[in-house]
C-alpha atoms as a PDB file:
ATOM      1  CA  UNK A   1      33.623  15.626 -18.736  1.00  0.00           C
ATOM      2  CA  UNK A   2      29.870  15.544 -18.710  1.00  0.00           C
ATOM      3  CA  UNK A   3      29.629  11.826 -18.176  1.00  0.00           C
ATOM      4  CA  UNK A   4      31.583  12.430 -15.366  1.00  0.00           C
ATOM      5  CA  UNK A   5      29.089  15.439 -13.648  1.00  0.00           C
ATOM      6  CA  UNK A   6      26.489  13.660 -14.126  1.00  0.00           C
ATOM      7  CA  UNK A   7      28.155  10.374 -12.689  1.00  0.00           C
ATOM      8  CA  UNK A   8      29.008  12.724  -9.328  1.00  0.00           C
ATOM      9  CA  UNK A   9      25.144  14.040  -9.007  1.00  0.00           C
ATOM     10  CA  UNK A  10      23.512  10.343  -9.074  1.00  0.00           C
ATOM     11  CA  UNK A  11      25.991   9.396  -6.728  1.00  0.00           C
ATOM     12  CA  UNK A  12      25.694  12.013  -4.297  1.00  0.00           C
ATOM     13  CA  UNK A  13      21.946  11.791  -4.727  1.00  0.00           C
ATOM     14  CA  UNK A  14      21.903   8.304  -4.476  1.00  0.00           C
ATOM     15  CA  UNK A  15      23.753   8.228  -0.928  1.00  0.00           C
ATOM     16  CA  UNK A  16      21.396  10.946   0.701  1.00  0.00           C
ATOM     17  CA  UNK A  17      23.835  13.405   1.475  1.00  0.00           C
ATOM     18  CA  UNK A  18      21.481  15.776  -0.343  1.00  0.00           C
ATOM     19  CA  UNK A  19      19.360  15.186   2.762  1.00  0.00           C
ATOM     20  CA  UNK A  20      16.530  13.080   4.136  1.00  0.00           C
ATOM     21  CA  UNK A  21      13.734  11.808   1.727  1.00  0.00           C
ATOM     22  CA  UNK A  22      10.370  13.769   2.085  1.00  0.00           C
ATOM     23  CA  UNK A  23       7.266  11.715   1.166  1.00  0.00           C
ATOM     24  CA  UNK A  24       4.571  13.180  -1.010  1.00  0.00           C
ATOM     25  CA  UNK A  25       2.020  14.553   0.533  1.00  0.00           C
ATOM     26  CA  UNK A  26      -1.465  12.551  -0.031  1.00  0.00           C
ATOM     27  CA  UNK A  27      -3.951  15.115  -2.083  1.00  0.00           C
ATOM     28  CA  UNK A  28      -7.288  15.516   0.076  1.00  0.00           C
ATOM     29  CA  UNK A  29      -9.958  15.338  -1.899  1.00  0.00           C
ATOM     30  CA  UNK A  30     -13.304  16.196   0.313  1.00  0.00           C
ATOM     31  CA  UNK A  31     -16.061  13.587   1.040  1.00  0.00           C
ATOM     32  CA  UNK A  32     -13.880  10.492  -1.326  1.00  0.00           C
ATOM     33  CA  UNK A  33     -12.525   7.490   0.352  1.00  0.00           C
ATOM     34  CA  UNK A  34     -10.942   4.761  -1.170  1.00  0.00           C
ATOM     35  CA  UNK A  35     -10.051   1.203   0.482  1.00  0.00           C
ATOM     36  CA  UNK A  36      -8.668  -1.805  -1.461  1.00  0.00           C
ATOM     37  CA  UNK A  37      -8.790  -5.094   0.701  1.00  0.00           C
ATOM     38  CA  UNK A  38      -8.314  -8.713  -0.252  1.00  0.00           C
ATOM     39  CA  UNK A  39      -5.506 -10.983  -1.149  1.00  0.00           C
ATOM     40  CA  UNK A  40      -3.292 -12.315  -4.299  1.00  0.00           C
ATOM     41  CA  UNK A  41      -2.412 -15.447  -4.645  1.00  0.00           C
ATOM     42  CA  UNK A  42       0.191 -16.486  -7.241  1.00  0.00           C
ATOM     43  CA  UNK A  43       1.271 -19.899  -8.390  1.00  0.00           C
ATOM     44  CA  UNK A  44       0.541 -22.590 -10.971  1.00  0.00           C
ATOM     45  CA  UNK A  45      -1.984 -25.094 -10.844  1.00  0.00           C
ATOM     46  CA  UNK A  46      -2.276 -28.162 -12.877  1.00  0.00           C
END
């Protein structure tokens, strides 16, 4: 019976009828900055 409850919350959760997502709000930390630039580049070379 449990397997089953818990099989009914992922689903509903996993659907979104629980609502829309809400993104984390960003902690503010006064005077930091922080910016990561560049590029990856994967592959094999030989």
């Amino acid at each position: 019976m449990k397997v089953v409850l818990i099989l009914g919350v992922l689903a509903l959760a996993g659907c979104g009828a629980d609502g829309d997502p809400i993104a984390p709000k960003k902690p503010e930390t006064p005077g930091v900055s922080m910016s990561v630039t560049g590029t990856a580049n994967i592959g094999i070379s030989g």
